[in-house]
PDB file of N, CA and C in Angstrom:
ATOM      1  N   UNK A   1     183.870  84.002  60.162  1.00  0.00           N
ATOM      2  CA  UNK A   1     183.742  83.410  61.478  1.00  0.00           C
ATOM      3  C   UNK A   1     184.769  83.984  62.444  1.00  0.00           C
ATOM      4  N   UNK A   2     184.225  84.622  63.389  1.00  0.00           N
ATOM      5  CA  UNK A   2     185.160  85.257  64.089  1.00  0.00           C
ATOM      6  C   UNK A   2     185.587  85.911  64.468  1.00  0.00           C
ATOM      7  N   UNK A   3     185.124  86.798  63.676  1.00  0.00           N
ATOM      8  CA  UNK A   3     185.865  88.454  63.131  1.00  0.00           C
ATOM      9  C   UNK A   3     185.152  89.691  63.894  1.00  0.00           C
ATOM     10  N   UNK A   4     184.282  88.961  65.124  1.00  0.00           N
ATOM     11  CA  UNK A   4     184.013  90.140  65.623  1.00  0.00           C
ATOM     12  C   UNK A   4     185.144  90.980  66.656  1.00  0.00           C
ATOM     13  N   UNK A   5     184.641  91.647  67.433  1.00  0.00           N
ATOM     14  CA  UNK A   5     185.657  92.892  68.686  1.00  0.00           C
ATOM     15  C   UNK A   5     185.396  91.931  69.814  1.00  0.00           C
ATOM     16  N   UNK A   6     186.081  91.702  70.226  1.00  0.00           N
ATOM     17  CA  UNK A   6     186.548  90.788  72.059  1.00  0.00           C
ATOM     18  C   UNK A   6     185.810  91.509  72.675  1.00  0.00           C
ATOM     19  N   UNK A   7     184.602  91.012  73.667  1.00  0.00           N
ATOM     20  CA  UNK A   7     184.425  91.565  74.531  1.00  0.00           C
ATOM     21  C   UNK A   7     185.150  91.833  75.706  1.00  0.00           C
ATOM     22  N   UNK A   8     184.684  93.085  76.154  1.00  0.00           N
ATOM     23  CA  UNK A   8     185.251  93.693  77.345  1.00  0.00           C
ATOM     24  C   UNK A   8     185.372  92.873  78.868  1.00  0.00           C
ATOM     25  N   UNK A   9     186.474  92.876  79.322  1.00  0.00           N
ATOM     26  CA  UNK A   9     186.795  92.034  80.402  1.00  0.00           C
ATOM     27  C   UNK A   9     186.705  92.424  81.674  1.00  0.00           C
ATOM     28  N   UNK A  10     185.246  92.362  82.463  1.00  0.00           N
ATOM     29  CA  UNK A  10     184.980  93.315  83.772  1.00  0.00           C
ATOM     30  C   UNK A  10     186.023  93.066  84.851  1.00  0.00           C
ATOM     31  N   UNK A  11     186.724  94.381  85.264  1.00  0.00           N
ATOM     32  CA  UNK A  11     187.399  94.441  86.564  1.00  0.00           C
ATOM     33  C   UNK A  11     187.213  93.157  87.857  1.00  0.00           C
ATOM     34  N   UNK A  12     188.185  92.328  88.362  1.00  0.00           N
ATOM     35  CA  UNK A  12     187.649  91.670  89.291  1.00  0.00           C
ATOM     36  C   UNK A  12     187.383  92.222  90.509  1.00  0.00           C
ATOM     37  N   UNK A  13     187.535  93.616  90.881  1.00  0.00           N
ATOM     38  CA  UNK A  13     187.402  94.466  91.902  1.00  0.00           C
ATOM     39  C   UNK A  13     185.837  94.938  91.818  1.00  0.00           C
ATOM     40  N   UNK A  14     184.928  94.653  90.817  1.00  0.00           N
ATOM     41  CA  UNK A  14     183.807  94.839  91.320  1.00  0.00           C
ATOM     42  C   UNK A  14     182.568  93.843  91.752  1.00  0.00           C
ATOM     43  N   UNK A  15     183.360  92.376  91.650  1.00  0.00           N
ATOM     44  CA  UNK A  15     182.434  91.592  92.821  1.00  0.00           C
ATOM     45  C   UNK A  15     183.110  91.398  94.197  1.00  0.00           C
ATOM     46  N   UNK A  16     182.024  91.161  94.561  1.00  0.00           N
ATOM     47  CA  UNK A  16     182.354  90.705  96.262  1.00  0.00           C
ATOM     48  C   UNK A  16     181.799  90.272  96.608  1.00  0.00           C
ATOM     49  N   UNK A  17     182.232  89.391  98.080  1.00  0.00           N
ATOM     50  CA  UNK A  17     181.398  88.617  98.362  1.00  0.00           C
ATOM     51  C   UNK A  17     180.564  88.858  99.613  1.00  0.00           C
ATOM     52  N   UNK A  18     180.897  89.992 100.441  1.00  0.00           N
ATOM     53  CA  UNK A  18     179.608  90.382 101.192  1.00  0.00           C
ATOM     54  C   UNK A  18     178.477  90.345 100.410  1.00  0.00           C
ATOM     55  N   UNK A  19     176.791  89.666 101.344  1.00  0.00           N
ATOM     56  CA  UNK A  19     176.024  89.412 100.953  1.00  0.00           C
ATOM     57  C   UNK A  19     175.323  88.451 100.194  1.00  0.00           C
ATOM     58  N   UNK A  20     175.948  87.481  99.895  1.00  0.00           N
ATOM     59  CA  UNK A  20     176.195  86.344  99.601  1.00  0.00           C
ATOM     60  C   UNK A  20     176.466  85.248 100.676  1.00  0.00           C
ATOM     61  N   UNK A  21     175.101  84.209 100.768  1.00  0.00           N
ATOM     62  CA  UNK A  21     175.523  84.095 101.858  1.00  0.00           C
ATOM     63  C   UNK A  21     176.664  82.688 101.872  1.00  0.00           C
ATOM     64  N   UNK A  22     176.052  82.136 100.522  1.00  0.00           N
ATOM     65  CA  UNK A  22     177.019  80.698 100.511  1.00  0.00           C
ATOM     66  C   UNK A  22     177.995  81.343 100.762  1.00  0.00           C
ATOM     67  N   UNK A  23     178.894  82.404  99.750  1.00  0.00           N
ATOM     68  CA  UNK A  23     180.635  82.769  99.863  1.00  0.00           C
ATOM     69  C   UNK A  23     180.742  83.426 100.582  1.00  0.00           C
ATOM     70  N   UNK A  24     179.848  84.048 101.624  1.00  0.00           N
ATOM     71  CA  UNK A  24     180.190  84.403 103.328  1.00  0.00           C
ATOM     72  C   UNK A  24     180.706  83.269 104.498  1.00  0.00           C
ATOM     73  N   UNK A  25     180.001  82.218 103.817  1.00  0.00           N
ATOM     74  CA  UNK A  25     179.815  80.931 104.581  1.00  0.00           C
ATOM     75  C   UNK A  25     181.135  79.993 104.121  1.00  0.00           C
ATOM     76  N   UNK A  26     181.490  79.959 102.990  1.00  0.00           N
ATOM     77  CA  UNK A  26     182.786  79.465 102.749  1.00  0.00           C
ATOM     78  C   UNK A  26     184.031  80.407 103.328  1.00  0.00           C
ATOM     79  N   UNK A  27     183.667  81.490 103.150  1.00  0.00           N
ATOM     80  CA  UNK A  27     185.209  82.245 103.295  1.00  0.00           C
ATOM     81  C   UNK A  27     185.335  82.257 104.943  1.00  0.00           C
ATOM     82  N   UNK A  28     183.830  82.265 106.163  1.00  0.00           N
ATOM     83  CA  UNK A  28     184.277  81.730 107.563  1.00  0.00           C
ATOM     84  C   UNK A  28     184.871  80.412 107.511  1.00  0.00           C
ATOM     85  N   UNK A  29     184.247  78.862 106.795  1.00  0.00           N
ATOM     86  CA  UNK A  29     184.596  77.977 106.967  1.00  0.00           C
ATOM     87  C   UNK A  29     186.471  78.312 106.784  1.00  0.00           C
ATOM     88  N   UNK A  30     186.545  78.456 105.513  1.00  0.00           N
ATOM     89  CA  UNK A  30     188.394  78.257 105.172  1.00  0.00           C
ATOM     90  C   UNK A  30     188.723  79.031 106.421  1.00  0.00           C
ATOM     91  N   UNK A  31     188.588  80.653 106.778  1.00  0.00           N
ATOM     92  CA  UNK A  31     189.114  81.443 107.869  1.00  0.00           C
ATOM     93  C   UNK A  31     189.064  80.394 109.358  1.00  0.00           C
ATOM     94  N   UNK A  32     188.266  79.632 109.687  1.00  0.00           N
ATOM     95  CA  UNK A  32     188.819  78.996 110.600  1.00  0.00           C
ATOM     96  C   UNK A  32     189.543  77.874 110.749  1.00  0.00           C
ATOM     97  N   UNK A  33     189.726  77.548 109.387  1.00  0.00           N
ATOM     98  CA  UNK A  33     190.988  76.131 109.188  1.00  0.00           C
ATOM     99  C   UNK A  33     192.282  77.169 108.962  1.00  0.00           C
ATOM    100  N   UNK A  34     192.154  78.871 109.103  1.00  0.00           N
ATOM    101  CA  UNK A  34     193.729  79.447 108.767  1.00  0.00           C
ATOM    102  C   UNK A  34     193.668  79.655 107.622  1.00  0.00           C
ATOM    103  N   UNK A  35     192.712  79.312 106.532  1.00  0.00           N
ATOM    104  CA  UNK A  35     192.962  79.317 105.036  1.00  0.00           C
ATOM    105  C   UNK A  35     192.097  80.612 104.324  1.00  0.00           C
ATOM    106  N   UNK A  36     192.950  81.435 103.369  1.00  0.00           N
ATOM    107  CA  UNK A  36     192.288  82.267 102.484  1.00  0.00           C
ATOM    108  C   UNK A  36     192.316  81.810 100.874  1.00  0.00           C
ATOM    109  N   UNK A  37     190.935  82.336 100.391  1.00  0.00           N
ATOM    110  CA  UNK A  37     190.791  81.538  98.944  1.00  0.00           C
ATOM    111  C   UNK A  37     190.854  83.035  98.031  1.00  0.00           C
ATOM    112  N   UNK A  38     192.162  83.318  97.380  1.00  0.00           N
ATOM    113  CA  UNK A  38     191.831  84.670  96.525  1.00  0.00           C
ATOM    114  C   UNK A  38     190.925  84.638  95.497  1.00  0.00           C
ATOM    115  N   UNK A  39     190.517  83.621  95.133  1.00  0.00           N
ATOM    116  CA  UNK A  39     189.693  83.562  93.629  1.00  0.00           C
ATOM    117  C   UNK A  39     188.141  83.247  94.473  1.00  0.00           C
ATOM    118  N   UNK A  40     187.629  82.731  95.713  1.00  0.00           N
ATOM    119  CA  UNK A  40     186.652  83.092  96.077  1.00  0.00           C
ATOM    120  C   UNK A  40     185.593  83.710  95.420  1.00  0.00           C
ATOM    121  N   UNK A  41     185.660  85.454  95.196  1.00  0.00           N
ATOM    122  CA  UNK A  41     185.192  86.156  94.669  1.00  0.00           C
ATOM    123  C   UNK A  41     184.408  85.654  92.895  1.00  0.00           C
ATOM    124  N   UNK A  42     185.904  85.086  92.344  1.00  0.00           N
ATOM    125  CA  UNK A  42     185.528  84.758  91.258  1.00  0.00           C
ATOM    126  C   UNK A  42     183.848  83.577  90.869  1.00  0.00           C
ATOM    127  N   UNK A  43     183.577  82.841  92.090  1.00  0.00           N
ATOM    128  CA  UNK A  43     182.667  81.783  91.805  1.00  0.00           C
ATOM    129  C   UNK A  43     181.421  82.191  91.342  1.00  0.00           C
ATOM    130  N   UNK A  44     181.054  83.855  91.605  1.00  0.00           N
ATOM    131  CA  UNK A  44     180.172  84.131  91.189  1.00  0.00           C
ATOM    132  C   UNK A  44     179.665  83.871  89.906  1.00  0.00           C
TER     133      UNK A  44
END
């Protein structure tokens, strides 16, 4: 149990959130309260 190889852990530099429109739509909302969310990206 267990004993397999870890999968590989994709770069967080290859999502984004252009095109998307919910996390287009969150990252204006926070930008006009002044606020940036670095993990954003991650919700995908």
């Amino acid at each position: 149990m267990g004993h397999g190889k870890v999968p590989p852990v994709p770069d967080y530099k290859i999502y984004k959130v252009d095109g998307i429109k919910h996390l287009e739509w969150t990252r204006k909302a926070l930008a006009e309260k002044g606020l940036k969310d670095p993990w954003l990206r991650l919700v995908i």
